[in-house]
C-alpha atoms as a PDB file:
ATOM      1  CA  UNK A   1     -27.840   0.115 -73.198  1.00  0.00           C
ATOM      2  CA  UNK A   2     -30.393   0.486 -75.831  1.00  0.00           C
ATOM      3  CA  UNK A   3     -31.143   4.092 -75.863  1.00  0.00           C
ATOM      4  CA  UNK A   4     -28.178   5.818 -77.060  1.00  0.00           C
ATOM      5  CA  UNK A   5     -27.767   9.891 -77.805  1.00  0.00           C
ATOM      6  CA  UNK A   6     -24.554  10.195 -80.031  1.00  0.00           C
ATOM      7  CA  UNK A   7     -23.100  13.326 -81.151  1.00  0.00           C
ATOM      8  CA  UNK A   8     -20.988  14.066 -83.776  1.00  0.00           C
ATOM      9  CA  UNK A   9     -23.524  11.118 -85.810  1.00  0.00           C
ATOM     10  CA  UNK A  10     -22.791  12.426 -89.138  1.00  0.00           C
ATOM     11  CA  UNK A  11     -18.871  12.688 -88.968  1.00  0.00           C
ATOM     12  CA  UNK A  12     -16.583   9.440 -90.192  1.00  0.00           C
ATOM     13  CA  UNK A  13     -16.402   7.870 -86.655  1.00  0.00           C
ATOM     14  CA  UNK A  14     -19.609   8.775 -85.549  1.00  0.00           C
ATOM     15  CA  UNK A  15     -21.410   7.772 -88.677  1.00  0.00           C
ATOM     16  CA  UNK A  16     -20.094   4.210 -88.009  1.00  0.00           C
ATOM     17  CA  UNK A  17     -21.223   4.538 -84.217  1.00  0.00           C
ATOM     18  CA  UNK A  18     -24.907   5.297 -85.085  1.00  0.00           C
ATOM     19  CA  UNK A  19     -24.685   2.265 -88.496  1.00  0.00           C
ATOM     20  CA  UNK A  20     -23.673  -0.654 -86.101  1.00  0.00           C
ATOM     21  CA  UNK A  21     -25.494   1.033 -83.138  1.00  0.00           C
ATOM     22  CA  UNK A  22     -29.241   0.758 -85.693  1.00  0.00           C
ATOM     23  CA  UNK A  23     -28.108  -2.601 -86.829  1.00  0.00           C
ATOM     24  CA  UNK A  24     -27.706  -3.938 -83.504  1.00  0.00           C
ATOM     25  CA  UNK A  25     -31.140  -2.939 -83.140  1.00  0.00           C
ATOM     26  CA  UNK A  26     -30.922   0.133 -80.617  1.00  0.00           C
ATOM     27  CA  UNK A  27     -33.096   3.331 -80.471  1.00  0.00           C
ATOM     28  CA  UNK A  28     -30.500   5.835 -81.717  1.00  0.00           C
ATOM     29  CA  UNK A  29     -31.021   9.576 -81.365  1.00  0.00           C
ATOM     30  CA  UNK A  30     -28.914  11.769 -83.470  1.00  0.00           C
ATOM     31  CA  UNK A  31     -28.147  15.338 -82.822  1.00  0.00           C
ATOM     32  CA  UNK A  32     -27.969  17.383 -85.683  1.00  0.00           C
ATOM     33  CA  UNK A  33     -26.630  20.957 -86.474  1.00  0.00           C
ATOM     34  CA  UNK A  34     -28.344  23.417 -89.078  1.00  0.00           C
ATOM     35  CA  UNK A  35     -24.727  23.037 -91.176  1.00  0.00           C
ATOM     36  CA  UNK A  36     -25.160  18.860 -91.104  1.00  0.00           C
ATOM     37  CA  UNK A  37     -24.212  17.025 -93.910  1.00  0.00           C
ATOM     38  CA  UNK A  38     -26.168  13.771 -93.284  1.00  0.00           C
ATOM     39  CA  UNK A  39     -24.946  11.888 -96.632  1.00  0.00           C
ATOM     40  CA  UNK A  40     -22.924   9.057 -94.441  1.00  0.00           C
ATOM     41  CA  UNK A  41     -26.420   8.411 -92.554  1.00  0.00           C
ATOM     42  CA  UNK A  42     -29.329   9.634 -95.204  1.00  0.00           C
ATOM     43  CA  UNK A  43     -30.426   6.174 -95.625  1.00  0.00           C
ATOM     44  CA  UNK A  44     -30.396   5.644 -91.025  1.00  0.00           C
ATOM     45  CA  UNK A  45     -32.633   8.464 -89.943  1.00  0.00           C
ATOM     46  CA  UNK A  46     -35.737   7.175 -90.795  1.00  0.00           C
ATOM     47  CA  UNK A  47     -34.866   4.641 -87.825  1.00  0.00           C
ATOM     48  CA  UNK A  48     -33.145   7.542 -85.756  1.00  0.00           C
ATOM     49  CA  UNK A  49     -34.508  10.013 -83.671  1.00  0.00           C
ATOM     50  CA  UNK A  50     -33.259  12.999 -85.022  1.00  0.00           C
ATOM     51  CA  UNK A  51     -32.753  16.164 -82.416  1.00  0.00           C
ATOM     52  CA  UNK A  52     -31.969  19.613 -84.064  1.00  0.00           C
ATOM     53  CA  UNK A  53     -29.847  21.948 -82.437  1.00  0.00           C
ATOM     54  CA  UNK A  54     -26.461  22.769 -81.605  1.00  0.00           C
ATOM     55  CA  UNK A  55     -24.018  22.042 -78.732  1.00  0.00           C
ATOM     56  CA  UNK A  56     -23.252  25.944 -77.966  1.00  0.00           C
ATOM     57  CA  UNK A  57     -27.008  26.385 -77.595  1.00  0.00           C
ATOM     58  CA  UNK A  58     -27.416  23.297 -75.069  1.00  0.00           C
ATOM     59  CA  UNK A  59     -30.428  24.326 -73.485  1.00  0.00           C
ATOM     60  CA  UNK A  60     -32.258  24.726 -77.330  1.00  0.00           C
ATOM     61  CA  UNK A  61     -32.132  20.846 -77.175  1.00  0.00           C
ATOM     62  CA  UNK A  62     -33.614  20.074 -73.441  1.00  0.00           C
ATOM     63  CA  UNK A  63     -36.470  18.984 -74.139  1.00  0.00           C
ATOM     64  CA  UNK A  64     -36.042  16.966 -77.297  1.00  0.00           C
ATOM     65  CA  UNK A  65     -33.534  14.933 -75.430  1.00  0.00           C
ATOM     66  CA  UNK A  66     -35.789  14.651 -72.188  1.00  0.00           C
ATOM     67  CA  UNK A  67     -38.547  13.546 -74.349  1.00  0.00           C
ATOM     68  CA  UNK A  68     -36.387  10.504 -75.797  1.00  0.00           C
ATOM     69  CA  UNK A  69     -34.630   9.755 -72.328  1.00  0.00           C
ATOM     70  CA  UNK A  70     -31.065   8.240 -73.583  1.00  0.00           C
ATOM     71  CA  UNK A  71     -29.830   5.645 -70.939  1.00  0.00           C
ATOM     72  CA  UNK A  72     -26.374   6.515 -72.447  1.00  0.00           C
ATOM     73  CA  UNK A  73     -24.882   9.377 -74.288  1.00  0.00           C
ATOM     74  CA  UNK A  74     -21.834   9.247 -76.946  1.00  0.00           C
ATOM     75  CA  UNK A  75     -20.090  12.531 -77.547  1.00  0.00           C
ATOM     76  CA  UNK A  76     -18.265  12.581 -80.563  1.00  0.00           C
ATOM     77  CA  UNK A  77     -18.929  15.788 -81.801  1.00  0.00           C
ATOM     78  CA  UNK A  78     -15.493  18.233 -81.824  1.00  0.00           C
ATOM     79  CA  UNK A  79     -14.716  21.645 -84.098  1.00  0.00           C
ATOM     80  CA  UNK A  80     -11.727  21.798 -85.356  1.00  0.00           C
ATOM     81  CA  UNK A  81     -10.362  18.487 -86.056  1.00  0.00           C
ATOM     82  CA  UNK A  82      -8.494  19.102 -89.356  1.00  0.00           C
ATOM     83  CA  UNK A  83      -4.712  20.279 -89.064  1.00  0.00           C
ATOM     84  CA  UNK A  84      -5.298  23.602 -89.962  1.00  0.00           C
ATOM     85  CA  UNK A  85      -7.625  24.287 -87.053  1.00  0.00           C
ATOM     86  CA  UNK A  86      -5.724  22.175 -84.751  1.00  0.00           C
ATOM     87  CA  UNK A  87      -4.659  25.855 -82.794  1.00  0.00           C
ATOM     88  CA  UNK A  88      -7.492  27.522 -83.743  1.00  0.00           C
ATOM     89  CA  UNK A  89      -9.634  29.458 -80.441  1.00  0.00           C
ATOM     90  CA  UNK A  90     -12.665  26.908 -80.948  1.00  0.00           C
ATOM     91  CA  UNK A  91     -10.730  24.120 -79.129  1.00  0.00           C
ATOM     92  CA  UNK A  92     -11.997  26.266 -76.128  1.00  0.00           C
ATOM     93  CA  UNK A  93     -15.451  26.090 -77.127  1.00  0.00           C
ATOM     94  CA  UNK A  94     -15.425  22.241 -77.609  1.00  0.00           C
ATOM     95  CA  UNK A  95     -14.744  22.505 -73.567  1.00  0.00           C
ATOM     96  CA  UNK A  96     -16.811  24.322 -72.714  1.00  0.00           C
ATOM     97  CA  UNK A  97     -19.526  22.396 -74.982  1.00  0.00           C
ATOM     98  CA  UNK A  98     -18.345  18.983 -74.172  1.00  0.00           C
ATOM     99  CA  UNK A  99     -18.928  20.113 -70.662  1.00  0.00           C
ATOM    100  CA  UNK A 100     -22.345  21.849 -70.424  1.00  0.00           C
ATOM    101  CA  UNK A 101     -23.556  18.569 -72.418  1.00  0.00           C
ATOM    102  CA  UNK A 102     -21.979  16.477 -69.736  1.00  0.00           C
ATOM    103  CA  UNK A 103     -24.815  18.132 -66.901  1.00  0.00           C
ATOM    104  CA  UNK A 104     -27.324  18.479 -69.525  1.00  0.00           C
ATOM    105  CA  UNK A 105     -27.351  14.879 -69.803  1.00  0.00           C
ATOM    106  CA  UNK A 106     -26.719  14.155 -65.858  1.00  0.00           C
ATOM    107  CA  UNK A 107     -29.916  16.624 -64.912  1.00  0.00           C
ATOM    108  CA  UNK A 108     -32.357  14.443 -67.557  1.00  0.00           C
ATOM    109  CA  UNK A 109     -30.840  10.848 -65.698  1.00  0.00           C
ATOM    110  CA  UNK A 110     -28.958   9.534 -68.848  1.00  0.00           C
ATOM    111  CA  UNK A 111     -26.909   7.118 -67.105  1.00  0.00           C
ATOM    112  CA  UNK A 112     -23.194   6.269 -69.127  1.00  0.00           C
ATOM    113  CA  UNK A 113     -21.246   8.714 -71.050  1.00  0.00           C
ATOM    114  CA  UNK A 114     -18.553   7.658 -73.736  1.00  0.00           C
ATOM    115  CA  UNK A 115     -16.475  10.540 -75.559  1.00  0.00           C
ATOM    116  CA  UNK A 116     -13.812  10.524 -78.215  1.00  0.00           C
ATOM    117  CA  UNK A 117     -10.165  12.123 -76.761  1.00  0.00           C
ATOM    118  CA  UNK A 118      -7.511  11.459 -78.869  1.00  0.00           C
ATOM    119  CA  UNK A 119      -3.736  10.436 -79.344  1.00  0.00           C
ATOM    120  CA  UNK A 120      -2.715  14.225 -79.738  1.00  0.00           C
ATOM    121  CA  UNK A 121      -3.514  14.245 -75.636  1.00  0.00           C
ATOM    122  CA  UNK A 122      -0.200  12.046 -75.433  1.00  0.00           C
ATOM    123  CA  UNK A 123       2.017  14.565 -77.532  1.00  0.00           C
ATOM    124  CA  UNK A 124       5.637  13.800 -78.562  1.00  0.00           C
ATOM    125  CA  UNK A 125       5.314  10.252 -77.042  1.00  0.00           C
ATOM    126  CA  UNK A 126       7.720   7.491 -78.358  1.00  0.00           C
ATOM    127  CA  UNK A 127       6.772   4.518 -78.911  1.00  0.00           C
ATOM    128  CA  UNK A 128       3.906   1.813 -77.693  1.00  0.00           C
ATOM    129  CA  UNK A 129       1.608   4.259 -75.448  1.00  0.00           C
ATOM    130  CA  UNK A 130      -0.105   2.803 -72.198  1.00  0.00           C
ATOM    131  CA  UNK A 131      -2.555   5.215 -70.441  1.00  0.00           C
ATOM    132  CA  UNK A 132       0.240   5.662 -67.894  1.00  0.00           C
ATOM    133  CA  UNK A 133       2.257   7.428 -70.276  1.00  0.00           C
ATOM    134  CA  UNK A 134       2.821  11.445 -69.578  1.00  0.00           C
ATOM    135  CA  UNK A 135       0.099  13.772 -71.487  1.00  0.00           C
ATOM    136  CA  UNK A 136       2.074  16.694 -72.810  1.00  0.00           C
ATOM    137  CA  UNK A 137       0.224  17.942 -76.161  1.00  0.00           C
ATOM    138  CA  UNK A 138       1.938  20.240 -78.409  1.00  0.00           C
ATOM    139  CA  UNK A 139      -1.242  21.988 -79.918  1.00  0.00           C
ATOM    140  CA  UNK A 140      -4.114  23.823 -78.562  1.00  0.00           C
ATOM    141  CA  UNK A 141      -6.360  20.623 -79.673  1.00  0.00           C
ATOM    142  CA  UNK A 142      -4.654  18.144 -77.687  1.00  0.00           C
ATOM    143  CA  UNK A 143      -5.120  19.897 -74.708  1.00  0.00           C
ATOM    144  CA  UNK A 144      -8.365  20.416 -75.263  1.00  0.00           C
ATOM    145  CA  UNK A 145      -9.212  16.746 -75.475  1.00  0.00           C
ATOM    146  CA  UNK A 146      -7.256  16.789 -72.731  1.00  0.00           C
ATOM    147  CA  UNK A 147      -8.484  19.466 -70.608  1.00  0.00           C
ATOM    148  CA  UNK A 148     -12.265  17.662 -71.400  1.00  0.00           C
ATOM    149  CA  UNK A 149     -11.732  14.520 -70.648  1.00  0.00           C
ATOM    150  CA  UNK A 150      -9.704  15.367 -67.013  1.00  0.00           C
ATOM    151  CA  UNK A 151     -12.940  17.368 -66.263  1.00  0.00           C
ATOM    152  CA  UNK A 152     -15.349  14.995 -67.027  1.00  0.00           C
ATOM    153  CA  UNK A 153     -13.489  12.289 -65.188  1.00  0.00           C
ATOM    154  CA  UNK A 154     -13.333  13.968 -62.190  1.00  0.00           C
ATOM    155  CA  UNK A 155     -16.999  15.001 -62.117  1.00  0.00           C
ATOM    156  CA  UNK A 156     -17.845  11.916 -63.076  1.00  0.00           C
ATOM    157  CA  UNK A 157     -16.127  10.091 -60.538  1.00  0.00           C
ATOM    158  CA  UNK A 158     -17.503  12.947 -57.826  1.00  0.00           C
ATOM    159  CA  UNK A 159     -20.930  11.056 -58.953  1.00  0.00           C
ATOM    160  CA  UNK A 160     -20.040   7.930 -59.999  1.00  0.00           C
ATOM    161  CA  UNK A 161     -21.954   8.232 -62.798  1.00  0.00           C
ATOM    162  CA  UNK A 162     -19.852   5.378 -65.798  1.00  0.00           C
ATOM    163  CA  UNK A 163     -17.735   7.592 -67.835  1.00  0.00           C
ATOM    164  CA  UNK A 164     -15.004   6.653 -70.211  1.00  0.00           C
ATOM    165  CA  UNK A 165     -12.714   9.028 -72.386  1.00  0.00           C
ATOM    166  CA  UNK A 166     -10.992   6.802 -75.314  1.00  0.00           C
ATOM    167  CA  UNK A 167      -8.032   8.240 -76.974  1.00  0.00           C
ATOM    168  CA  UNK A 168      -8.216   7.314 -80.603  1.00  0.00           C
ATOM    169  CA  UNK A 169      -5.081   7.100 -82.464  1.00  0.00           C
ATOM    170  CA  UNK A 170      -4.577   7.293 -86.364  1.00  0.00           C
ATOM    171  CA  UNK A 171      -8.558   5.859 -88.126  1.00  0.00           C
ATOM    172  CA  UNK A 172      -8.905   5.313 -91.487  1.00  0.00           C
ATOM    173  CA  UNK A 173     -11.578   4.143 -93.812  1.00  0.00           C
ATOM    174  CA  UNK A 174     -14.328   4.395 -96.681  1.00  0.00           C
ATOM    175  CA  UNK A 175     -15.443   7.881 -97.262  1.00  0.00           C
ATOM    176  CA  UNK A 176     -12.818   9.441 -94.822  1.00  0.00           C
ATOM    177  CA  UNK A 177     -12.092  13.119 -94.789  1.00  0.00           C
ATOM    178  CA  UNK A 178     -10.083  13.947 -98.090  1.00  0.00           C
ATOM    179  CA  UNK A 179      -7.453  15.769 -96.734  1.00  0.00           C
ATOM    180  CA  UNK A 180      -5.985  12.936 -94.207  1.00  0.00           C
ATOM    181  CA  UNK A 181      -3.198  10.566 -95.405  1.00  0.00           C
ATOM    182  CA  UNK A 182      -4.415   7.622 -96.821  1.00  0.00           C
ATOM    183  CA  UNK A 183      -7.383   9.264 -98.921  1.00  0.00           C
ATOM    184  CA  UNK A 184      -5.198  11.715-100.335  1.00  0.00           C
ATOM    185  CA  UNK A 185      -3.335   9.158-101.075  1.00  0.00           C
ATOM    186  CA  UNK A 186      -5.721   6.778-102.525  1.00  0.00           C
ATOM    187  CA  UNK A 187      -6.939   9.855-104.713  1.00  0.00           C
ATOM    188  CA  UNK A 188      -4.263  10.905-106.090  1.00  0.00           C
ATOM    189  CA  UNK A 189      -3.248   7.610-107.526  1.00  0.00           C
ATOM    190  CA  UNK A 190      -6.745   6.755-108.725  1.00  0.00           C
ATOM    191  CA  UNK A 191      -6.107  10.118-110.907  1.00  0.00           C
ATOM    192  CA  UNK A 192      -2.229   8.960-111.902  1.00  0.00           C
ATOM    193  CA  UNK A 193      -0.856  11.217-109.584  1.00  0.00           C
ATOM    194  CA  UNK A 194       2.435  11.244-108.021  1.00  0.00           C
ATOM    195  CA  UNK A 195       1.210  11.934-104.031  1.00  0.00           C
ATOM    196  CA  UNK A 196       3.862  14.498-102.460  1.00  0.00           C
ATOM    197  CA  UNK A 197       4.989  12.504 -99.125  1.00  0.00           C
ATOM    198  CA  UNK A 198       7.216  13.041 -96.382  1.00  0.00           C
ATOM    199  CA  UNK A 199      10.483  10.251 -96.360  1.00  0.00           C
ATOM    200  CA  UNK A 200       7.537   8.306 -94.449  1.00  0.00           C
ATOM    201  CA  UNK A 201      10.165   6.853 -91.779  1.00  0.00           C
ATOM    202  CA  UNK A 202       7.440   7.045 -89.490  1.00  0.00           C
ATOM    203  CA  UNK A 203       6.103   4.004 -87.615  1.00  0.00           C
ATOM    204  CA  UNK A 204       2.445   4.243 -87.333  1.00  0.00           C
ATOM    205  CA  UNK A 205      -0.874   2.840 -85.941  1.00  0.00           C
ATOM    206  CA  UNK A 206      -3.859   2.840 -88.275  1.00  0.00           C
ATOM    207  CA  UNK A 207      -7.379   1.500 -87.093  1.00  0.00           C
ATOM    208  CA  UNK A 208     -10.405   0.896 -89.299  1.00  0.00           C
ATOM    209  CA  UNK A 209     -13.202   2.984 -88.570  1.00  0.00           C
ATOM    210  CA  UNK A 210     -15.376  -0.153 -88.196  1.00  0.00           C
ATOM    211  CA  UNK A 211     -13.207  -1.272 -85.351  1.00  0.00           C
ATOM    212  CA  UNK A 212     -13.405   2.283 -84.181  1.00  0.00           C
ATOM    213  CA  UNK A 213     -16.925   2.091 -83.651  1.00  0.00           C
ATOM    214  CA  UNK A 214     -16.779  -1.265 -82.165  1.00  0.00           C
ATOM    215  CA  UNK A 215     -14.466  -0.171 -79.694  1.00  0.00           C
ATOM    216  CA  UNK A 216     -16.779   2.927 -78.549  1.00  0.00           C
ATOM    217  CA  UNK A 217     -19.963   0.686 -78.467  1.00  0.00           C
ATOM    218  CA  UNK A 218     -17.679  -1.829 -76.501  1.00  0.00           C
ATOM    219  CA  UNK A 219     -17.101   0.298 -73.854  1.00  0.00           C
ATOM    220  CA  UNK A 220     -20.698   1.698 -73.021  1.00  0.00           C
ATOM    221  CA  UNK A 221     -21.744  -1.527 -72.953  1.00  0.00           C
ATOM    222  CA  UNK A 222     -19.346  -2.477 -70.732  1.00  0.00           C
ATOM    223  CA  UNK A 223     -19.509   0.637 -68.383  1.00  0.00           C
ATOM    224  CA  UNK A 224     -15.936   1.103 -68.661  1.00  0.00           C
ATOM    225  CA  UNK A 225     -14.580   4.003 -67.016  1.00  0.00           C
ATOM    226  CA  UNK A 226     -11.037   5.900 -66.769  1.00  0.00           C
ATOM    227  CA  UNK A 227      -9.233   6.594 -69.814  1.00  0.00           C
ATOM    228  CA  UNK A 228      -8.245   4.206 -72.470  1.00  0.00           C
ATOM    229  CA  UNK A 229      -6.437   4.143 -75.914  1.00  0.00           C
ATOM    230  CA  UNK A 230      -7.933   2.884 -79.111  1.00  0.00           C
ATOM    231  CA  UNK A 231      -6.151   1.881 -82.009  1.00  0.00           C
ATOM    232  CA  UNK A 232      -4.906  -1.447 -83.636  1.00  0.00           C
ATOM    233  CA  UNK A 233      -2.650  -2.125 -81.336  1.00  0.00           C
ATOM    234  CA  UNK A 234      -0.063  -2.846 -84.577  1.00  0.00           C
ATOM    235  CA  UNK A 235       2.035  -0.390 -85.813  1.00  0.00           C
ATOM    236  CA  UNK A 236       3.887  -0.545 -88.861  1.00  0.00           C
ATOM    237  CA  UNK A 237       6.121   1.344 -91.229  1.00  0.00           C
ATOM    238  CA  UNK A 238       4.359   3.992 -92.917  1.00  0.00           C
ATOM    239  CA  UNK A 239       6.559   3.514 -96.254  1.00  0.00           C
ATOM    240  CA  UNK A 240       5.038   0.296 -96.004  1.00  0.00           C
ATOM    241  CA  UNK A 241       1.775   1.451 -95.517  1.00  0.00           C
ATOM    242  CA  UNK A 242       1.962   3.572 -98.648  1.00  0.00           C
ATOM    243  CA  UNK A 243       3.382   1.289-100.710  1.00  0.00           C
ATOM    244  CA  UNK A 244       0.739  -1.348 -99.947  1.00  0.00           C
ATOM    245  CA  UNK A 245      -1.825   1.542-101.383  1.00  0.00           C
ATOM    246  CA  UNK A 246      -0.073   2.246-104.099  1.00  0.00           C
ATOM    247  CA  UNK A 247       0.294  -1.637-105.128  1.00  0.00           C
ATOM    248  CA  UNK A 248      -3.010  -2.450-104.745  1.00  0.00           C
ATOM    249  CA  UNK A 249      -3.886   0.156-107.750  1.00  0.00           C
ATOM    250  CA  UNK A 250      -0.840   0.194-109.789  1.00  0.00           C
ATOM    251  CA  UNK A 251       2.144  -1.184-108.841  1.00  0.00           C
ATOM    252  CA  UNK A 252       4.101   1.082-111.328  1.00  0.00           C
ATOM    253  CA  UNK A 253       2.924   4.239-109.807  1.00  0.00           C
ATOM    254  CA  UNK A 254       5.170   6.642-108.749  1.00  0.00           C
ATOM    255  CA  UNK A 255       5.560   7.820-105.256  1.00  0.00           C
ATOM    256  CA  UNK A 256       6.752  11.058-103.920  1.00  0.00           C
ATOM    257  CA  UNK A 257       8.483  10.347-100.892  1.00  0.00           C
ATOM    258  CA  UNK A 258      10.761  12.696 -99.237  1.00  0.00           C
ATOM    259  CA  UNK A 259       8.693  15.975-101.551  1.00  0.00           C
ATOM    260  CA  UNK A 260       7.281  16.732 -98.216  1.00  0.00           C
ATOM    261  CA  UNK A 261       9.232  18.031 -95.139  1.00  0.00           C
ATOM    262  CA  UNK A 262       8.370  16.572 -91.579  1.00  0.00           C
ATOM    263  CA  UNK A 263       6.646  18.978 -89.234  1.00  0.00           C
ATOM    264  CA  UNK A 264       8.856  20.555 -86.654  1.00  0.00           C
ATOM    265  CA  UNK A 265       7.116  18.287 -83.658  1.00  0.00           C
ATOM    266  CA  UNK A 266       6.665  15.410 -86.040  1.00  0.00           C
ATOM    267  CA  UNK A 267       6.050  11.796 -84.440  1.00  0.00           C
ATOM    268  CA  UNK A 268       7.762   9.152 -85.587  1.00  0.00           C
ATOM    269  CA  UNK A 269       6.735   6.337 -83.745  1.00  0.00           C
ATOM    270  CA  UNK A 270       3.299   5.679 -82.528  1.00  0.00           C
ATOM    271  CA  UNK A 271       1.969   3.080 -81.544  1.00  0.00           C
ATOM    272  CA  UNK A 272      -0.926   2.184 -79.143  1.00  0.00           C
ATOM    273  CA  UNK A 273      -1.159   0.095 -75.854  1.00  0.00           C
ATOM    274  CA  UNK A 274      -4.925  -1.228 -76.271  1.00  0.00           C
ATOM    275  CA  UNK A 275      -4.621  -3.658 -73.008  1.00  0.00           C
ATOM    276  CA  UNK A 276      -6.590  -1.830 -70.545  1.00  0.00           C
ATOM    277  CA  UNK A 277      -9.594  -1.211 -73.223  1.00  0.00           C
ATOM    278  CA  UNK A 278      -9.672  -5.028 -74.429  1.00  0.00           C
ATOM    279  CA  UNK A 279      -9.424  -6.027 -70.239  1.00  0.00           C
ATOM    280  CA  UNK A 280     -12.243  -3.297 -69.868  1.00  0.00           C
ATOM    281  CA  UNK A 281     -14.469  -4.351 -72.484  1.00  0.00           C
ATOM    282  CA  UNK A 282     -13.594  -7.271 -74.157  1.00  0.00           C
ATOM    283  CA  UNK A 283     -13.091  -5.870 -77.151  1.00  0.00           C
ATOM    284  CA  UNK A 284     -10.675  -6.332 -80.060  1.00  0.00           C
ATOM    285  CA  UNK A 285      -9.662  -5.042 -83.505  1.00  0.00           C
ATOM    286  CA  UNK A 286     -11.329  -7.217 -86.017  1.00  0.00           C
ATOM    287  CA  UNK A 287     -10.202  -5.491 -89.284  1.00  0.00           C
ATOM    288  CA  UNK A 288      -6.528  -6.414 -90.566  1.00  0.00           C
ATOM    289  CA  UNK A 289      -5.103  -3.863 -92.233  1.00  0.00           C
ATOM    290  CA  UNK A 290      -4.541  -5.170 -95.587  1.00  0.00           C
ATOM    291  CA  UNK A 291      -8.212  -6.032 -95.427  1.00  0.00           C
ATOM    292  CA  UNK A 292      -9.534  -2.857 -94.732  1.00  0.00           C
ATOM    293  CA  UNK A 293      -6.674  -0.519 -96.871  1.00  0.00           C
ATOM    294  CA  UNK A 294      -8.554  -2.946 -99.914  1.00  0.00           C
ATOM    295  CA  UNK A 295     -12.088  -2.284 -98.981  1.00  0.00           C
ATOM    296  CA  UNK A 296     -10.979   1.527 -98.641  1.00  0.00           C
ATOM    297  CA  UNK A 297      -9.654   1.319-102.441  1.00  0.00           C
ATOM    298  CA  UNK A 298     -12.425  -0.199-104.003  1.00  0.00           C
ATOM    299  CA  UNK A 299     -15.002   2.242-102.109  1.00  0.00           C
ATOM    300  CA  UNK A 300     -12.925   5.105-103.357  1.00  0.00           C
ATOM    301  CA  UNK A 301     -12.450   3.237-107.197  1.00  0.00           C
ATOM    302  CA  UNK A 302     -15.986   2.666-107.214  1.00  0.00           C
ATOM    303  CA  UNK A 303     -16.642   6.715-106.119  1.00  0.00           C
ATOM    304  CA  UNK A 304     -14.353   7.818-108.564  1.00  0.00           C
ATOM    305  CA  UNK A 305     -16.382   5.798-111.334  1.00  0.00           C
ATOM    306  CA  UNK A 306     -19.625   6.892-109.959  1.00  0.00           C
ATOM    307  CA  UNK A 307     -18.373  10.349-110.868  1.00  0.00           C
ATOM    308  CA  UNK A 308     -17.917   9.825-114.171  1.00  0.00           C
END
């Protein structure tokens, strides 16, 4: 596939997508909202195609998208990711959106379509998670993802147009949301801060972005279809995880652990089953984690010095 339509192109994961996607040397067109912030891509879109507009006006972006003629389409846009929002009424919309973008794309002959679910589809799973596992999500964001990729699959399969629906468990990386884990984290210590933290008993699986976006491109080029997870594939304790962070920028740092209560449906061991998707597609995570928790470090040290 070299004529790719990604949404979401600005956001962590998707800014990755649309980086290896250029560098692989693939016409890339972008869709971009009025309230973009295009600082993970700035120095991309003079090789993208960039298509303004906005997923809850789908028909405002028609013809833009007809005009470049995507043989593939990678939805990645979704309102409503951080915690607080995670119950919030615009899960509906992303449906609904995810949806309408689904036929758009159908009705202008765009072949493949990849888009992001999530772990949160599983709910309180134990445990390694296979695809086979039940899907019972405990907010109004899992079932979302959910709800979107059931409907997709279905059409899709009415068709049998290529459609796969990955279910990414816990990503981290450079230049990562501030308010998730391991930035907060990272930040805090930079500063000399003692980070408040649950007892972090939790076992957890952490991917790096880059083999995020691998992953994705992976499976449109493979035309993988169904449903598959995406995440390391090796969990470990999060204690562990934290510590690791906090030795690799001052071992004498103090760390708040057990400041923080655990949520009421708290998970505390995840752990993803990446079989099927590395069957599907070939692909595997390339990124160890000590590897990629040091690159994440320095990009944040260097940050914090560029702000000086």
């Amino acid at each position: 596939m070299n004529k790719i339509f990604v949404t979401g192109g600005t956001g962590f994961v998707g800014a990755r997508v649309v980086r290896q996607l250029v560098e692989q040397g693939r016409e890339v067109a972008v869709l971009m909202r009025a309230s973009s912030n295009s600082r993970r891509i700035d120095d991309l879109l003079d090789r993208c195609t960039v298509i303004r507009g906005d997923l809850a006006q789908i028909e405002t972006i028609r013809g833009a998208l007809k005009h470049f003629s995507p043989e593939a389409v990678v939805h990645l846009a979704w309102d409503g990711v951080k915690g607080v929002d995670r119950n919030s009424a615009v899960q509906m919309d992303n449906i609904v959106a995810s949806v309408n973008l689904y036929q758009l794309t159908e009705q202008i002959g765009c072949c493949n379509f990849v888009g992001l679910g999530s772990q949160a589809e599983y709910g309180p799973a134990v445990g390694r998670i296979s695809e086979s596992n039940a899907t019972r999500p405990t907010t109004a964001y899992g079932a979302a993802k959910l709800a979107t990729g059931l409907v997709l699959e279905r059409t899709a399969a009415v068709t049998g147009r290529p459609f796969a629906w990955l279910r990414l468990f816990s990503s981290y990386g450079p230049d990562d949301d501030p308010s998730w884990l391991i930035p907060y984290m990272i930040r805090s210590l930079l500063a000399g801060e003692k980070p408040r933290l649950t007892k972090a008993e939790q076992i957890w699986d952490y991917i790096h972005v880059n083999d995020v976006a691998a992953g994705v491109i992976a499976a449109l080029d493979a035309g993988a279809c169904g449903f598959f997870n995406l995440g390391s594939g090796q969990e470990r304790p999060l204690r562990e995880i934290i510590s690791l962070i906090r030795d690799m920028i001052d071992p004498s740092l103090t760390l708040g652990f057990g400041e923080v209560p655990y949520r009421p449906d708290q998970v505390m061991h995840l752990a993803a089953d990446i079989t099927a998707l590395s069957s599907a597609s070939g692909w595997s995570p390339a990124v160890s984690l000590k590897s990629g928790l040091s690159e994440t470090v320095e990009w944040y040290k260097k940050e914090k010095s560029n702000e000086k």
